[in-house]
N, C-alpha and C. Protein backbone atom coordinates (compact mmCIF):
# COMPACT_ATOMS: atom_id res chain seq x y z
N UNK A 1 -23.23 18.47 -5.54
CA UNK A 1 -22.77 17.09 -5.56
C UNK A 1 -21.70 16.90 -6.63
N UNK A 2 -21.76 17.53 -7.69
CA UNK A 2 -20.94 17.14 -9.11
C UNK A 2 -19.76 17.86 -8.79
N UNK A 3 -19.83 19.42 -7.98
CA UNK A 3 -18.21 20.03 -7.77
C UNK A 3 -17.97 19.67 -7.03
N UNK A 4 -18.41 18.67 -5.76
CA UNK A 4 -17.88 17.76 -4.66
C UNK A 4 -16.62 16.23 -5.42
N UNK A 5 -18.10 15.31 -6.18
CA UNK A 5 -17.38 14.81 -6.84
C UNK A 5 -16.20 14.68 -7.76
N UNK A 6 -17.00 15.18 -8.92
CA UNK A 6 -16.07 14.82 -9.88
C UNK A 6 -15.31 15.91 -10.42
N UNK A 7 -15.60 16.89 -10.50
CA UNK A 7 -15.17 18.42 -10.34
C UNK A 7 -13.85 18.45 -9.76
N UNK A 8 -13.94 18.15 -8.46
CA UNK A 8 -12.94 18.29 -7.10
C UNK A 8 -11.99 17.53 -7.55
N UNK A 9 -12.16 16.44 -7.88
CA UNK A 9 -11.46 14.94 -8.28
C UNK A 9 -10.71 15.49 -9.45
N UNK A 10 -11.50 16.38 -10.58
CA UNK A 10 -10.22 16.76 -11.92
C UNK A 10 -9.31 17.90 -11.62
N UNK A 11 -10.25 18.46 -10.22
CA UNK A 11 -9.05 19.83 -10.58
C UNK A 11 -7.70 19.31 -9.53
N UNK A 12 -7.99 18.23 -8.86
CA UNK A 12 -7.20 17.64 -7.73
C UNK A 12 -6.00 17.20 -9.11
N UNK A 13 -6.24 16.10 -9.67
CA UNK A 13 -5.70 15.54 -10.63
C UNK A 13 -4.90 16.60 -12.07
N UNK A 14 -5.46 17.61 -11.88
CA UNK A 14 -4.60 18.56 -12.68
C UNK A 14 -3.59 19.34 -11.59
N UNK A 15 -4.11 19.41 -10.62
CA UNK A 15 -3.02 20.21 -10.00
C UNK A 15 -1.86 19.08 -9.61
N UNK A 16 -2.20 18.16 -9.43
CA UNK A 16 -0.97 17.05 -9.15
C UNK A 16 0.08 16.85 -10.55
N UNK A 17 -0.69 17.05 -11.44
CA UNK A 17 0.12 16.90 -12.84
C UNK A 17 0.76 18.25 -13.23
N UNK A 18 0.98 19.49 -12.31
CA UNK A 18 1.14 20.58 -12.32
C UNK A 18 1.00 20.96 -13.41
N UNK A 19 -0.46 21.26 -13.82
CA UNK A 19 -1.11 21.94 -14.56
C UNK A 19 -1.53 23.16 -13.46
N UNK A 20 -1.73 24.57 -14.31
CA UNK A 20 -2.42 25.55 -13.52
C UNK A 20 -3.69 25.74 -14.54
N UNK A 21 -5.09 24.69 -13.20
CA UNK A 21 -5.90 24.80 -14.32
C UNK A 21 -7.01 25.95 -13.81
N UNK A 22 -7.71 26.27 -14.60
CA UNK A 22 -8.58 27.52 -14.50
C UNK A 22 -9.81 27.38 -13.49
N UNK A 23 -9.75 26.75 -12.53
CA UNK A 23 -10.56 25.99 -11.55
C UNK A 23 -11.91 27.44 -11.59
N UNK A 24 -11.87 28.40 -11.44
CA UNK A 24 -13.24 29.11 -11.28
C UNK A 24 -13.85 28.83 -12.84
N UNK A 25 -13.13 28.75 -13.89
CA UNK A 25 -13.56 28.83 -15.46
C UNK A 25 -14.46 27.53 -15.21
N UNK A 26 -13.54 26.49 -14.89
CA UNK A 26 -14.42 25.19 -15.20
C UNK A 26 -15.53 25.13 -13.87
N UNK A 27 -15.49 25.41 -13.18
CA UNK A 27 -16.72 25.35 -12.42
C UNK A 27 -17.70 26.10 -12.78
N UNK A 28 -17.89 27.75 -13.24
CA UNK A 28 -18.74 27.94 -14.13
C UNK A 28 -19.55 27.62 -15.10
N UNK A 29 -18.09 26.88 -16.16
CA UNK A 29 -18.74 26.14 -17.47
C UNK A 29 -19.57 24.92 -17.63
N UNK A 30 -18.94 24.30 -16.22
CA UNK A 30 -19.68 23.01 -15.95
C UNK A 30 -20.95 23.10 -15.24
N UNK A 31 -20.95 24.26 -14.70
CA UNK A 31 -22.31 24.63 -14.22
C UNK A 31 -23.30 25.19 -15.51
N UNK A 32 -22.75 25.85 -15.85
CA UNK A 32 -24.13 26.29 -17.26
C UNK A 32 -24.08 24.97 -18.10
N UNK A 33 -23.21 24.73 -18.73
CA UNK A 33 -23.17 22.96 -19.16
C UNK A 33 -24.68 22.17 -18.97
N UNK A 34 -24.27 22.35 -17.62
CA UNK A 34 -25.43 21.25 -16.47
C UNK A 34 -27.03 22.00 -16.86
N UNK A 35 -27.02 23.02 -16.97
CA UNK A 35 -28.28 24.04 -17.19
C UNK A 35 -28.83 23.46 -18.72
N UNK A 36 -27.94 23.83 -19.27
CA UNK A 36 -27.96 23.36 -20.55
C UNK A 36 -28.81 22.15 -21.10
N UNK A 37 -27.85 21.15 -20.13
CA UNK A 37 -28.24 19.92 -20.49
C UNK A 37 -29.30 19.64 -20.02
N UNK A 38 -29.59 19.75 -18.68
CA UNK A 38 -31.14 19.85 -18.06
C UNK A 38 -32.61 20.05 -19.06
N UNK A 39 -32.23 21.49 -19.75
CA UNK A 39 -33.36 21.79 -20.76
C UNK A 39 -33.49 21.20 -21.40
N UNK A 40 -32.18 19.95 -22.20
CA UNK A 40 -32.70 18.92 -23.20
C UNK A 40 -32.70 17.55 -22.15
N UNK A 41 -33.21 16.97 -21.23
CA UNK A 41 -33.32 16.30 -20.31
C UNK A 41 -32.40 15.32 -20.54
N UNK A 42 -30.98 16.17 -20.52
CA UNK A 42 -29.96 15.49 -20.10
C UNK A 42 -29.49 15.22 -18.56
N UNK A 43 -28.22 15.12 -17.87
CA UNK A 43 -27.62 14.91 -16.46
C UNK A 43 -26.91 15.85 -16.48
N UNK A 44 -26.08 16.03 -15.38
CA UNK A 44 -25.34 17.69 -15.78
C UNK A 44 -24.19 17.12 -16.26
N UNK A 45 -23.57 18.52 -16.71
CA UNK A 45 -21.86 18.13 -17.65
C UNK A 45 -21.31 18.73 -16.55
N UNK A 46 -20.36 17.72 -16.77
CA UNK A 46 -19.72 18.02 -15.13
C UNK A 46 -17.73 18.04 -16.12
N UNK A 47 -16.55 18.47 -15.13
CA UNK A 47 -15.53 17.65 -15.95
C UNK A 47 -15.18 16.23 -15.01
N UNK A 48 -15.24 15.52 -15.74
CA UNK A 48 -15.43 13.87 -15.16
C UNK A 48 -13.47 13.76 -14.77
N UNK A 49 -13.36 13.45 -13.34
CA UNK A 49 -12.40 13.04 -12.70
C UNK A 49 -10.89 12.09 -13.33
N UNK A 50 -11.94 10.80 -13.14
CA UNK A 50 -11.16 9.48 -14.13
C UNK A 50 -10.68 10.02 -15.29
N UNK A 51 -11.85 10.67 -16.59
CA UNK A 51 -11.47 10.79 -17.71
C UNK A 51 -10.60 12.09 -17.80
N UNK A 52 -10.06 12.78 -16.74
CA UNK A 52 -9.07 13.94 -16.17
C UNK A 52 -7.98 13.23 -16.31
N UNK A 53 -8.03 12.44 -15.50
CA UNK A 53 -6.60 11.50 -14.73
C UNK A 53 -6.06 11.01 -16.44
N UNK A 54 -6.46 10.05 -16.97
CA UNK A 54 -6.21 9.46 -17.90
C UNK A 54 -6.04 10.31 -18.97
N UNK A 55 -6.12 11.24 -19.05
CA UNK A 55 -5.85 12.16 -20.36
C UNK A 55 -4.60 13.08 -20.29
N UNK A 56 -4.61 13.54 -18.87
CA UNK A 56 -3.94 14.61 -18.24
C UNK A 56 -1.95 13.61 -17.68
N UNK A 57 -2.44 12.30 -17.83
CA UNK A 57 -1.24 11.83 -17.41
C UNK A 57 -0.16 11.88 -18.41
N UNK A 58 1.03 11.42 -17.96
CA UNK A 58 2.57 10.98 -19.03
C UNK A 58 1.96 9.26 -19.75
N UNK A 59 0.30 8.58 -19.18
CA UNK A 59 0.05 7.42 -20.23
C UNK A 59 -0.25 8.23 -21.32
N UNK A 60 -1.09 9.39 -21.51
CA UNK A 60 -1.63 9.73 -22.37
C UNK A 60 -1.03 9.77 -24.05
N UNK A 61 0.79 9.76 -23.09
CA UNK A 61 1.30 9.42 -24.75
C UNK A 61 1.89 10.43 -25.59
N UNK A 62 1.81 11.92 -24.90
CA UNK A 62 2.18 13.05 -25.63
C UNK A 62 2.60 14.18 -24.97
N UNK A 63 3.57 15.04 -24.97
CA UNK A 63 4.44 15.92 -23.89
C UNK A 63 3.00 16.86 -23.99
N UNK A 64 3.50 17.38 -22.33
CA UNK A 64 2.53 17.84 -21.51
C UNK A 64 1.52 18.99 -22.24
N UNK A 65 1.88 19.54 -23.07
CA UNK A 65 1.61 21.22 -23.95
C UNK A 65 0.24 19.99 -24.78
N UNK A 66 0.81 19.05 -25.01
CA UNK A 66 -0.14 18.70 -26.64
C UNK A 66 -0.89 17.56 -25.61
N UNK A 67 -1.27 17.05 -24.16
CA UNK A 67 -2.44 16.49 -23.86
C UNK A 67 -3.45 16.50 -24.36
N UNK A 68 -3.88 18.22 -24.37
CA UNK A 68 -5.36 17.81 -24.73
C UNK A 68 -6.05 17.34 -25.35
N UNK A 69 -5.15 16.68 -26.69
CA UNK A 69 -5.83 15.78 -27.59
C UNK A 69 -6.15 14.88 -27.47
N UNK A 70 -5.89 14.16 -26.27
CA UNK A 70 -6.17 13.07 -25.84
C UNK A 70 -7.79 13.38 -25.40
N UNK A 71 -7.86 14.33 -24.40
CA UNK A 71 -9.40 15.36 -24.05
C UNK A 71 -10.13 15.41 -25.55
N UNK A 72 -9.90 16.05 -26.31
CA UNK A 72 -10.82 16.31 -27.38
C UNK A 72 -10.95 14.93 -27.87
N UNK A 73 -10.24 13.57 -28.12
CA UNK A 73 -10.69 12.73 -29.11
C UNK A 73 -11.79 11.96 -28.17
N UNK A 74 -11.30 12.10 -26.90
CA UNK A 74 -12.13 11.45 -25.77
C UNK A 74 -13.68 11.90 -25.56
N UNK A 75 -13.73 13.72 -26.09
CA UNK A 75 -14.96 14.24 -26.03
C UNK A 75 -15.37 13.74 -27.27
N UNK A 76 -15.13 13.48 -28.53
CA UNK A 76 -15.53 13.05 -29.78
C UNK A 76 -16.46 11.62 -29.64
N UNK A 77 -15.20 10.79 -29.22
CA UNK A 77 -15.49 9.36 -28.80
C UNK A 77 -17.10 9.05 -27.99
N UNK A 78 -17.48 9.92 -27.04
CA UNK A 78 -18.19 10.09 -25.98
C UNK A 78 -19.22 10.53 -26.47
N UNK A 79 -19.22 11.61 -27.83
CA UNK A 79 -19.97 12.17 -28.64
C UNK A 79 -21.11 11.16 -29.20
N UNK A 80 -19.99 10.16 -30.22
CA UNK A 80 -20.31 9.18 -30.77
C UNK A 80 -21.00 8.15 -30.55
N UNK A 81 -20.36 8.08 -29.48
CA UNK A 81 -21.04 6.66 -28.61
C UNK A 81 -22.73 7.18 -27.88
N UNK A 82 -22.54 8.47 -27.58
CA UNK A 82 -24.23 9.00 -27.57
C UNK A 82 -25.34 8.94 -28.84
N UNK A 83 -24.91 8.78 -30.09
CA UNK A 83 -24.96 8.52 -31.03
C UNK A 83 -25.75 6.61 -31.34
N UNK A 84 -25.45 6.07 -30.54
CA UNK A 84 -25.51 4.58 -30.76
C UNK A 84 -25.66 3.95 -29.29
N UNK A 85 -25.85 4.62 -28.35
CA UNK A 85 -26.30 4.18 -26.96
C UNK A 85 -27.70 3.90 -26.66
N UNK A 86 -28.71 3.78 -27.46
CA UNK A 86 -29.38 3.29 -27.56
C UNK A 86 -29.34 1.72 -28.21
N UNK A 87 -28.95 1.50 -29.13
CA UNK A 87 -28.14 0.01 -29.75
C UNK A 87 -27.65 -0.73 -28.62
N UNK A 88 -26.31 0.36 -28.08
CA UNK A 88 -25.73 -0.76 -27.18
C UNK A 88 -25.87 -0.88 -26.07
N UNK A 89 -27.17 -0.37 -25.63
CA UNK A 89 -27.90 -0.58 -23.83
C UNK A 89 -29.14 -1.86 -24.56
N UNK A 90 -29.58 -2.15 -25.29
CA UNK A 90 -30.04 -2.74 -25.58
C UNK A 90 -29.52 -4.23 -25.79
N UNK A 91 -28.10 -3.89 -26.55
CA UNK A 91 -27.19 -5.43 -26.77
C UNK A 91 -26.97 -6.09 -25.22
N UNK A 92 -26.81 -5.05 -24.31
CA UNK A 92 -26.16 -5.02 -22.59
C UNK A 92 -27.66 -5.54 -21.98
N UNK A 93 -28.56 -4.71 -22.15
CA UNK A 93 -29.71 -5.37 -21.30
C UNK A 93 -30.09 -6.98 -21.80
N UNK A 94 -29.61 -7.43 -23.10
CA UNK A 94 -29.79 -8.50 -23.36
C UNK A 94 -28.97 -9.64 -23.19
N UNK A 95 -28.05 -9.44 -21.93
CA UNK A 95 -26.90 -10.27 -21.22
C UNK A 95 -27.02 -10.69 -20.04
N UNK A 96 -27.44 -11.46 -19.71
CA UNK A 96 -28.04 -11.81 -18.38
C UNK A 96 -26.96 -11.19 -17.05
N UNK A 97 -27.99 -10.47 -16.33
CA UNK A 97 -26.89 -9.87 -15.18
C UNK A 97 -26.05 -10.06 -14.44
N UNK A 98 -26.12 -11.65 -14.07
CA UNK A 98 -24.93 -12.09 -13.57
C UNK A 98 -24.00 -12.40 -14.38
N UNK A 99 -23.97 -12.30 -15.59
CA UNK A 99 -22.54 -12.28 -16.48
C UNK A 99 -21.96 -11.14 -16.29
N UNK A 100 -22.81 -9.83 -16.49
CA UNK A 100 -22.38 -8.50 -16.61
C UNK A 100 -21.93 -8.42 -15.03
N UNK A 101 -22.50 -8.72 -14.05
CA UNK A 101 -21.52 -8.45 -12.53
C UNK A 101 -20.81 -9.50 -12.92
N UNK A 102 -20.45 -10.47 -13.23
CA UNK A 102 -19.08 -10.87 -13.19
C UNK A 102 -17.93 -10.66 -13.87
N UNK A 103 -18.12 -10.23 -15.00
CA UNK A 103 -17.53 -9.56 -15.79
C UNK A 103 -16.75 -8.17 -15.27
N UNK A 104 -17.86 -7.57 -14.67
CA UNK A 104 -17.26 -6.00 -13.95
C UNK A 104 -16.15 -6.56 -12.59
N UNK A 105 -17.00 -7.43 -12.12
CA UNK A 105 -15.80 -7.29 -10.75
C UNK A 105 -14.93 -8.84 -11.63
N UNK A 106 -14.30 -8.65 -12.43
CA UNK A 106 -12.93 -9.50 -13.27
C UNK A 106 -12.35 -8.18 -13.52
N UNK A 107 -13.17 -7.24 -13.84
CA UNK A 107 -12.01 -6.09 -14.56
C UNK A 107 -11.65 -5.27 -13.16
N UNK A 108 -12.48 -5.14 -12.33
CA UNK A 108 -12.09 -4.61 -10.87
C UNK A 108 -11.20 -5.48 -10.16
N UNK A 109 -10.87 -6.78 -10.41
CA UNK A 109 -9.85 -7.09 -9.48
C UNK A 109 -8.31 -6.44 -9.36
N UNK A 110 -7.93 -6.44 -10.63
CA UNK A 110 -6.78 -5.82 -10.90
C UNK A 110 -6.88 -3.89 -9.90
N UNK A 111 -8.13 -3.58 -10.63
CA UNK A 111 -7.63 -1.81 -9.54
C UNK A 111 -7.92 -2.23 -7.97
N UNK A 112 -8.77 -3.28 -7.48
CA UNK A 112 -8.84 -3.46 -6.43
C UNK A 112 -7.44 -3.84 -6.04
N UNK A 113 -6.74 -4.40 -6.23
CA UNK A 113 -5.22 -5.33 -5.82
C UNK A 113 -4.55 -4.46 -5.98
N UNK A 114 -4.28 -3.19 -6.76
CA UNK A 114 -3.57 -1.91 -6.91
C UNK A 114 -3.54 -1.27 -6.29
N UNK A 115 -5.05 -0.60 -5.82
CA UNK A 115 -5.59 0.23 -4.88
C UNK A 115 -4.98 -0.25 -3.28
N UNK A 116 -4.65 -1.81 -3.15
CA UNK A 116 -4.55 -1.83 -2.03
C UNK A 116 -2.96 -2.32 -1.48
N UNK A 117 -2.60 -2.62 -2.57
CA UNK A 117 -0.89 -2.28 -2.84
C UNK A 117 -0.52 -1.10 -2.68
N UNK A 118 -1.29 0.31 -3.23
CA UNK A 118 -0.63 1.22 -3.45
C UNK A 118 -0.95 2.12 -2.14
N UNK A 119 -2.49 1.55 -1.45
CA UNK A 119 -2.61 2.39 0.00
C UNK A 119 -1.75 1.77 1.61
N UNK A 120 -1.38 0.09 1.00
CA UNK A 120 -0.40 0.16 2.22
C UNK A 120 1.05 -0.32 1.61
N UNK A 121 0.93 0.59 0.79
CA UNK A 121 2.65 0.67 0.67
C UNK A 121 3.45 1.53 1.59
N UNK A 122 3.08 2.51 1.93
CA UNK A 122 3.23 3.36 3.03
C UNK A 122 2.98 3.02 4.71
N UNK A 123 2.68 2.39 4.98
CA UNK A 123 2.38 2.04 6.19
C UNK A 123 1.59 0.56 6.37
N UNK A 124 1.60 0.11 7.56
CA UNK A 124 1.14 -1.06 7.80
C UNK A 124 -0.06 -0.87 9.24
N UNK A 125 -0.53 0.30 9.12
CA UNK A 125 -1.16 0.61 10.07
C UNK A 125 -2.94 0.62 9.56
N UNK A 126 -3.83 0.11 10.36
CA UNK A 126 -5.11 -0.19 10.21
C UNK A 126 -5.61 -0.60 9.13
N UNK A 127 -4.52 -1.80 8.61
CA UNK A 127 -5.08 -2.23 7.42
C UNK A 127 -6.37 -3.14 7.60
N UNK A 128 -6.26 -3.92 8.96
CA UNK A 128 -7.84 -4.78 9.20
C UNK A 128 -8.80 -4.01 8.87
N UNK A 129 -8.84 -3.05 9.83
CA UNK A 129 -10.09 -2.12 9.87
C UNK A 129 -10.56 -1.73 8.38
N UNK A 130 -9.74 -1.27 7.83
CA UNK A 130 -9.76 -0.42 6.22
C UNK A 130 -10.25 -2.08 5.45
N UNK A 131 -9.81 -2.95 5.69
CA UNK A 131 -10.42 -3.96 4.70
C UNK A 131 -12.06 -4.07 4.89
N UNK A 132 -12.10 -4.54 6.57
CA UNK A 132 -13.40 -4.69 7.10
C UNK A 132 -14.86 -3.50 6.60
N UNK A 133 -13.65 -2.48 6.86
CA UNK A 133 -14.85 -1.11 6.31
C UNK A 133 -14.97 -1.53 4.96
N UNK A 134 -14.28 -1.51 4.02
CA UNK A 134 -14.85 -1.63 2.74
C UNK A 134 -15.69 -3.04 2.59
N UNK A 135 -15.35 -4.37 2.88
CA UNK A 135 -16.30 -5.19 2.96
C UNK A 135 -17.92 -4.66 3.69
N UNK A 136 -17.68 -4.27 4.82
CA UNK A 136 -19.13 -3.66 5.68
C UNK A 136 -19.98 -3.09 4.30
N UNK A 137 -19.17 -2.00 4.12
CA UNK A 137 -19.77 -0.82 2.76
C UNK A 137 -20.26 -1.55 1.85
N UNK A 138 -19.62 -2.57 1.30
CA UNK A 138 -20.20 -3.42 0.20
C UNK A 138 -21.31 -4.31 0.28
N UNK A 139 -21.51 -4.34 1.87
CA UNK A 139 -22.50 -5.15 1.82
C UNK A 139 -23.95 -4.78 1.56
N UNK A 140 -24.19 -3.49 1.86
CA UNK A 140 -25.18 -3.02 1.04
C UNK A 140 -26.17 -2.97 2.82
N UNK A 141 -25.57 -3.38 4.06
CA UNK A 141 -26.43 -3.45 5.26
C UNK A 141 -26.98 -2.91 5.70
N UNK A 142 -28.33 -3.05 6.31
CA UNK A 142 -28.79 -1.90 6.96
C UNK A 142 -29.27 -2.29 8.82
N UNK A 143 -29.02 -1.63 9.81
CA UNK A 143 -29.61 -1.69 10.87
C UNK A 143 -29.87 -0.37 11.06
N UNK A 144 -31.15 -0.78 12.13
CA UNK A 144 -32.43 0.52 12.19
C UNK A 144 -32.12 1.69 11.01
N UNK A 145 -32.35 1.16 9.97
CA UNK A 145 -32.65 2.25 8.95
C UNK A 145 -31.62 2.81 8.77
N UNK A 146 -30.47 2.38 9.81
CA UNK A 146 -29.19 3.40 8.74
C UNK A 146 -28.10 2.20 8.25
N UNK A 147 -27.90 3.35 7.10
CA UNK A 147 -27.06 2.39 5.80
C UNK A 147 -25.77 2.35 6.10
N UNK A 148 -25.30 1.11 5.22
CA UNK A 148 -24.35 0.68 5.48
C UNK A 148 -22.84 1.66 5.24
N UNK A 149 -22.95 2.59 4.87
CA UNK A 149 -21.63 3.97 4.59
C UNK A 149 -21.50 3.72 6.53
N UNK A 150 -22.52 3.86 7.41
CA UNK A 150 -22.37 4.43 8.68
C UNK A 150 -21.56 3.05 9.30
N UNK A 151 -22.23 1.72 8.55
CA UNK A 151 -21.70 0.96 9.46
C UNK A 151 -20.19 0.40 9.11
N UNK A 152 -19.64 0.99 8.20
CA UNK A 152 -18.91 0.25 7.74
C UNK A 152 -17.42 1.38 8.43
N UNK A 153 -17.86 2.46 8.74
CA UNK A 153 -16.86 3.08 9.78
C UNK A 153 -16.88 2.49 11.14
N UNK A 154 -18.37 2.39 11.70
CA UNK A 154 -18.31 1.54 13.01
C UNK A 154 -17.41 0.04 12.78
N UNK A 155 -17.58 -0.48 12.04
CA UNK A 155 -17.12 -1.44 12.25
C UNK A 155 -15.41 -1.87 11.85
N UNK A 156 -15.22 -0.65 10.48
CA UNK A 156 -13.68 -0.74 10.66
C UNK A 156 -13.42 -0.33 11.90
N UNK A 157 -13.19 0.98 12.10
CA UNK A 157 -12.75 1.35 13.38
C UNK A 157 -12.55 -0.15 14.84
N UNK A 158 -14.36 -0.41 15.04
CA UNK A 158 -13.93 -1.68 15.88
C UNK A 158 -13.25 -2.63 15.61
N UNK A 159 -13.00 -3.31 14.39
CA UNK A 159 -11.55 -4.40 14.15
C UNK A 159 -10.92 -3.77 14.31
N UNK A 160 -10.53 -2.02 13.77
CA UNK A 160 -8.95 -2.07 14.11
C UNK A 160 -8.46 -1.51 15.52
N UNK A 161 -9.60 -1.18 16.79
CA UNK A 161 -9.11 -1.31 17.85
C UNK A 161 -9.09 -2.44 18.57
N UNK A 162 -9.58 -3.80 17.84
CA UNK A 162 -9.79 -5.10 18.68
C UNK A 162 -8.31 -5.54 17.94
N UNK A 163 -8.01 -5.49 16.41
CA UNK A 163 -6.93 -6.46 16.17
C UNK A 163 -5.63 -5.37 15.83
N UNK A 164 -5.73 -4.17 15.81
CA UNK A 164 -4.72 -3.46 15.91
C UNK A 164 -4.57 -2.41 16.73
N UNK A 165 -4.47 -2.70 17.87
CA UNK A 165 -4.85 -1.64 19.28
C UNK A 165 -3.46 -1.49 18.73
N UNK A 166 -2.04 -1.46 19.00
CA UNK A 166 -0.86 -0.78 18.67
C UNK A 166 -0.95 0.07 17.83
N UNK A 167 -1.48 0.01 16.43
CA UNK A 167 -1.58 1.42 16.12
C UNK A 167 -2.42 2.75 16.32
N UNK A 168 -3.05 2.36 17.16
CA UNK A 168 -3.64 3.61 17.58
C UNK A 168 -2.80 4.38 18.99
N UNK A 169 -2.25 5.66 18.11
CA UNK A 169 -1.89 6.47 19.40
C UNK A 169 -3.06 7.68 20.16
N UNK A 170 -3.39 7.44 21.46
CA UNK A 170 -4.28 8.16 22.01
C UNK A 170 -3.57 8.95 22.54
N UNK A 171 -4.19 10.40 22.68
CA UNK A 171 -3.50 11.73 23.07
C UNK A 171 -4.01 11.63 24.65
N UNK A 172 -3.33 12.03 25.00
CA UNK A 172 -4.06 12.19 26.72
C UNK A 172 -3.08 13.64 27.18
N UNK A 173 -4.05 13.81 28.62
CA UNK A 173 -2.42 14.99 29.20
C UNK A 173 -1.53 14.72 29.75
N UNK A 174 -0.72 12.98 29.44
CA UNK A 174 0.71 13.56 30.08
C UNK A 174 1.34 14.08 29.07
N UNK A 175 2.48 14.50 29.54
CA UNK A 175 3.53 14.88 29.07
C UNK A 175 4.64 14.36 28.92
N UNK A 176 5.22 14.43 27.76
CA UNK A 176 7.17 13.48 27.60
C UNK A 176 7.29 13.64 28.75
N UNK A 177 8.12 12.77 29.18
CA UNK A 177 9.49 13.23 29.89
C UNK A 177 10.80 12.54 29.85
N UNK A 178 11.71 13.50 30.03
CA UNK A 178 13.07 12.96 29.75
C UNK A 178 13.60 11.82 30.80
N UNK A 179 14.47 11.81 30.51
CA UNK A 179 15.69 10.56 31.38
C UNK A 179 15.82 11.30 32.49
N UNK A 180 15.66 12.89 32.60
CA UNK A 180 16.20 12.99 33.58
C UNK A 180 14.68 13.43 34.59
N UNK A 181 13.53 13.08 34.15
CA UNK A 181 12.21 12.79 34.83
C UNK A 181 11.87 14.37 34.72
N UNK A 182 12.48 15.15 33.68
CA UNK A 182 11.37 16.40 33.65
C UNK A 182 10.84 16.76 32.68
N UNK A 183 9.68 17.08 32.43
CA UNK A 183 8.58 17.05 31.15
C UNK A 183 9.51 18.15 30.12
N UNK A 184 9.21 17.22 28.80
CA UNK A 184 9.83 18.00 27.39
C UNK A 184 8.90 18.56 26.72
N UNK A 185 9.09 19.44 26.09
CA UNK A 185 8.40 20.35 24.71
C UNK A 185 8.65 19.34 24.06
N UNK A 186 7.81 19.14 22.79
CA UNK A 186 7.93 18.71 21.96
C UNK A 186 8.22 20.21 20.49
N UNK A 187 8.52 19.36 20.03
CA UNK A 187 9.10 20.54 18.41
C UNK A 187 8.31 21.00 17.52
């Protein structure tokens, strides 16, 4: 699950930042890591995706060779804060929960409005559906026992063949054909 996730997600994010990163090293390390941590009944150490992206970028603030300091102060930081996470799950559990969900989805509006700027900037094709699915997903629904991940493809998909039948191209066997009515190769 963790080299699916978040694993996949950093070495994706380093190779986009054309880094050549040591992808068998860190899957190893993050695997004994995880062993590791297990014996002191920790979660596994995985390399976390997001905190990839954000370190590994031109925000990070420092030409490409000297990133990783951004990585090490971030592992420090993370250190620390294990250090005093007991304190501050305690200050947090003492905030009534609907402040804390409202609070989270105020700071999610902004990547939500990004996220969806930046996925149909490229095209204008099945955006109903893609909204609908993620609403479905969020709803948390269930019919006959299956969850809402399943329904929320059924149901994009059905808006976007009810309100965007044009973009869907279906393959069938004809074939082009030209002006002059005889079937073309395509390239």
């Amino acid at each position: 699950m963790v080299i699916g996730a978040e694993n996949m997600q950093a070495i994706g994010v380093l190779q986009a930042e054309d880094y050549d990163a040591p992808i068998n090293s860190m899957l190893v390390f993050s695997g004994l890591g995880g062993i590791v941590a297990s014996l002191m009944g920790g979660h596994n150490a995985n390399i976390a995706g997001p905190m990839t992206a954000i370190t590994s970028s031109d925000e990070s603030g420092a030409e490409k060779e000297g990133r990783y300091v951004a990585s090490v102060i971030g592992g420090l930081l993370f250190g620390a804060f294990g250090f005093i996470a007991a304190a501050a799950t305690s200050i947090v559990n003492a905030v009534p929960g609907t402040l804390i969900s409202l609070l989270a989805g105020v700071a999610m509006i902004s990547v939500l409005i990004s996220a969806f700027e930046e996925s149909w900037a490229t095209s204008e094709k099945y955006r109903y559906g893609a909204f609908f699915a993620l609403i479905i997903g969020m709803s948390g629904i269930s019919i006959f026992d299956i969850g809402a991940p399943f329904w929320s493809l059924v149901g994009g998909v059905a808006v976007s063949l009810v309100m965007e039948a044009d973009d869907w191209e279906f393959t069938g066997d004809e074939q082009p054909v030209s002006e002059e009515g005889t079937p073309t190769v395509d390239d």
